[in-house]
Protein backbone atom coordinates (compact mmCIF):
# COMPACT_ATOMS: atom_id res chain seq x y z
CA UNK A 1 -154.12 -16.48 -145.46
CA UNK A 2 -152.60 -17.38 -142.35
CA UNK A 3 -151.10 -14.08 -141.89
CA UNK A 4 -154.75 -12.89 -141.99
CA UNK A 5 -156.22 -15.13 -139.48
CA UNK A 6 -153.50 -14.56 -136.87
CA UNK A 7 -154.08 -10.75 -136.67
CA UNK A 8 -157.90 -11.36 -135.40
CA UNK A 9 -157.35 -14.16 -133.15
CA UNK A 10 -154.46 -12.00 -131.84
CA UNK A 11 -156.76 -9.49 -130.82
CA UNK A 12 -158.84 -11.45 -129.55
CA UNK A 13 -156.71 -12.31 -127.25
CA UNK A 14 -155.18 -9.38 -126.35
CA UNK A 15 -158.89 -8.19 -125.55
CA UNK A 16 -159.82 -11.32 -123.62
CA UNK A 17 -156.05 -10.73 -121.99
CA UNK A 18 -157.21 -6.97 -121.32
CA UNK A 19 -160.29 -7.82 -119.57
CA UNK A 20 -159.04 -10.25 -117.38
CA UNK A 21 -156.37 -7.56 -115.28
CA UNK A 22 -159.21 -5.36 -115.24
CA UNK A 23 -161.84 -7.69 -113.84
CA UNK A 24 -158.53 -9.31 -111.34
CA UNK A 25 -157.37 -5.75 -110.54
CA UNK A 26 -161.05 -5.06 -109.68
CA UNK A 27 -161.58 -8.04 -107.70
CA UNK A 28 -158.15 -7.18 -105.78
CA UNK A 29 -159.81 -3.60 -105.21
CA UNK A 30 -163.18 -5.14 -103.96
CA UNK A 31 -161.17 -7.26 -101.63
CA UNK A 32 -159.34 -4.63 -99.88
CA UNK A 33 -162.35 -1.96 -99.63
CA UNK A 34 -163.69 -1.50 -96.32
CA UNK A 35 -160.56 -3.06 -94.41
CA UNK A 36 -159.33 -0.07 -93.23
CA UNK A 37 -161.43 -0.35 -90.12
CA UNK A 38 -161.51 -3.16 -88.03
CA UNK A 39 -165.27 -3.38 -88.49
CA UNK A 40 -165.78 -3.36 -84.52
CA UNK A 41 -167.66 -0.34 -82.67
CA UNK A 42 -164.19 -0.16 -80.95
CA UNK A 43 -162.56 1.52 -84.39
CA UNK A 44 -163.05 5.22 -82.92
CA UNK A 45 -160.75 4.24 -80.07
CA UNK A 46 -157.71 2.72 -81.50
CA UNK A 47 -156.70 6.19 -81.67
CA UNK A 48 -156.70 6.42 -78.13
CA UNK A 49 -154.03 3.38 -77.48
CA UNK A 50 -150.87 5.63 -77.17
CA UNK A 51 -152.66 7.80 -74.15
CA UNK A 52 -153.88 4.75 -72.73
CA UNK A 53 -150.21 3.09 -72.77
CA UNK A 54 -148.97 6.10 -71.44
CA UNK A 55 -151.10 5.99 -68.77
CA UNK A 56 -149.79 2.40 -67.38
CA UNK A 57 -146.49 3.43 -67.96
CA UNK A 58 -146.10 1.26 -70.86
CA UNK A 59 -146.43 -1.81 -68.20
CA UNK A 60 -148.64 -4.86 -69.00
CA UNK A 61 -149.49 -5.96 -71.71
CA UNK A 62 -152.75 -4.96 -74.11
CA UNK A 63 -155.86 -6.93 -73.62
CA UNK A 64 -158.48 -5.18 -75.13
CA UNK A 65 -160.37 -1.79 -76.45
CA UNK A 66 -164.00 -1.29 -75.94
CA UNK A 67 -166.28 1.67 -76.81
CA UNK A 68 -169.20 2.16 -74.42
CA UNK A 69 -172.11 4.64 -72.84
CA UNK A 70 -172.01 4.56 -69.52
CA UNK A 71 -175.71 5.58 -68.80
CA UNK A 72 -176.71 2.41 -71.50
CA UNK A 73 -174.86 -0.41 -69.38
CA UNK A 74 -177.67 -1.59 -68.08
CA UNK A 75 -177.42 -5.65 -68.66
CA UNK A 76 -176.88 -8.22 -66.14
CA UNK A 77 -172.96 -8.42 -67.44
CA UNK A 78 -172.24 -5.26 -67.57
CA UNK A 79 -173.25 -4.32 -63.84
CA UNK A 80 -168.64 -4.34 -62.94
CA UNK A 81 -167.51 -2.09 -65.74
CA UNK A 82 -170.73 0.36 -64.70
CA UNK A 83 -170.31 0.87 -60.99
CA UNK A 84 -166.11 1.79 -62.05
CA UNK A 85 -167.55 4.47 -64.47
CA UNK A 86 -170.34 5.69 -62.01
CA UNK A 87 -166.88 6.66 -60.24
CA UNK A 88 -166.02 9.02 -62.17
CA UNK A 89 -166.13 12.84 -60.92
CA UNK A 90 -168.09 13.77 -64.01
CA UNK A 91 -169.94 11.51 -66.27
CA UNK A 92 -169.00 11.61 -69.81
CA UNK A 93 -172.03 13.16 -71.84
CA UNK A 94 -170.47 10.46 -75.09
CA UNK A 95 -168.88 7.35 -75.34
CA UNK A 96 -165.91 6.36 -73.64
CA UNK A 97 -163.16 4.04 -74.86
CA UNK A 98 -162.22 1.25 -72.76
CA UNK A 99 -158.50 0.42 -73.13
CA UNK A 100 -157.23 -2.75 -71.03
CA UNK A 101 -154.11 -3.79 -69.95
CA UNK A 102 -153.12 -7.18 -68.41
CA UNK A 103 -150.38 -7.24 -66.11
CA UNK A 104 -149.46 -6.48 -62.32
CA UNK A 105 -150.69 -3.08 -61.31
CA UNK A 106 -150.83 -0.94 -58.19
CA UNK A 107 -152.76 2.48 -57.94
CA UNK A 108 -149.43 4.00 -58.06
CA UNK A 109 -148.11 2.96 -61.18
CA UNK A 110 -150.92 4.12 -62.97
CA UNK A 111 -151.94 8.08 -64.11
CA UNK A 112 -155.10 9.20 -62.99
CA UNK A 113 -156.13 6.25 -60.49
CA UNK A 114 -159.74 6.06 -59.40
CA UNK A 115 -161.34 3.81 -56.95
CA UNK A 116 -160.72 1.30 -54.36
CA UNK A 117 -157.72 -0.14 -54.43
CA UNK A 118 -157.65 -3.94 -55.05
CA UNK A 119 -157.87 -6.69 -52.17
CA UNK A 120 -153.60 -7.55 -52.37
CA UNK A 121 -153.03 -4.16 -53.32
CA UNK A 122 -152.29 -4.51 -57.14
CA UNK A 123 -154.68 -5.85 -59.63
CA UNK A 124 -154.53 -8.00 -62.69
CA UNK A 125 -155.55 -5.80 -64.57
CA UNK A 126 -155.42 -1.49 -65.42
CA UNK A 127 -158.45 0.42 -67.52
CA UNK A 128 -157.79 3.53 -68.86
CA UNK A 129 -160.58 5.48 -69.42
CA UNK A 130 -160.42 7.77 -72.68
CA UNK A 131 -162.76 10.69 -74.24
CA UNK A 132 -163.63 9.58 -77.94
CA UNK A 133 -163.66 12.99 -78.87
CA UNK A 134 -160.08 14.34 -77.62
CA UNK A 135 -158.53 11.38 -76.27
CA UNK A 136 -158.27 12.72 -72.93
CA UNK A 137 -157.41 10.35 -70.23
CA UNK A 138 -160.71 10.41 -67.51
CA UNK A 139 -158.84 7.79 -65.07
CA UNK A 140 -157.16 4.53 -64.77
CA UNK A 141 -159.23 1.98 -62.97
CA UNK A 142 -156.66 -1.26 -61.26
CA UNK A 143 -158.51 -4.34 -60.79
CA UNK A 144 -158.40 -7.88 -59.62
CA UNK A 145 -160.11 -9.38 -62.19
CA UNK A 146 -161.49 -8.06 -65.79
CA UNK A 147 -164.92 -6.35 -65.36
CA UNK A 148 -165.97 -7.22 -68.95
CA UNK A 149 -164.66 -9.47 -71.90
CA UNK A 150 -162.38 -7.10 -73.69
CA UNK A 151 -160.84 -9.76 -75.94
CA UNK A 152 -162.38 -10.30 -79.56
CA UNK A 153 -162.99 -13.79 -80.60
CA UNK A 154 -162.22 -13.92 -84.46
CA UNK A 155 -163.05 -17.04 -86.34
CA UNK A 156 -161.43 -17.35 -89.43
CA UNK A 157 -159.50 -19.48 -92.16
């Protein structure tokens, strides 16, 4: 009789063992979906980090990636990073990426350098400007001081 009781109880177990992997491995699955990206509006542009380090010279170090329209910077904030871009010889008809670099910089060290040149002569800071589209570099602005926040603030555990 005991013989008999095991073999049900066994698969019992063996089912309740069964569904737990699956509804684990699921769970694992669920956890990793959609964590490819980095869920910012930036994501197009991390594909553009290798011409933008090639245009400092691979000097600095990175700060920050932003993705903007140049004809929608309109707030208060924004008014820095707007006049740079109104620099540029053409204005892009999409979005640019924004790819900062902290560091020492002149407007010779730099590909592509657009604007004035900063008050001491090098800047804190280079901005290479890159198509979305084709990652072509557009310029290299040098800087003083950072014309918007390009760092991410990430709260977490």
């Amino acid at each position: 009789m005991t013989a008999f009781i095991a073999g049900p109880v066994r698969r019992t177990r063996l089912v309740t063992l069964i569904a737990s992997i699956t509804v684990i491995a699921a769970g694992l699955g669920a956890c990793g979906a959609g964590r490819n990206a980095l869920g910012t509006s930036a994501d197009p542009c991390f594909a553009a980090l290798p011409v933008a380090k090639q245009a400092v010279g691979g000097r600095g170090s990175f700060a920050g990636v932003r993705r903007v329209n140049a004809s929608r910077l309109t707030a208060r904030n924004q008014r820095a990073i707007h006049e740079l871009l109104s620099l540029l010889p053409v204005q892009p008809a999409r979005d640019v990426c924004l790819v900062a670099y902290r560091g020492s910089f002149t407007p010779g060290q730099v590909a592509r350098p657009l604007g004035p040149p900063p008050p001491a002569g090098a800047g804190q800071y280079a901005i290479a400007v890159v198509t979305t589209m084709k990652h072509e570099l557009l310029a290299t602005f040098v800087v003083a001081r950072e014309p918007m926040r390009f760092a991410h603030v990430h709260l977490g555990l």
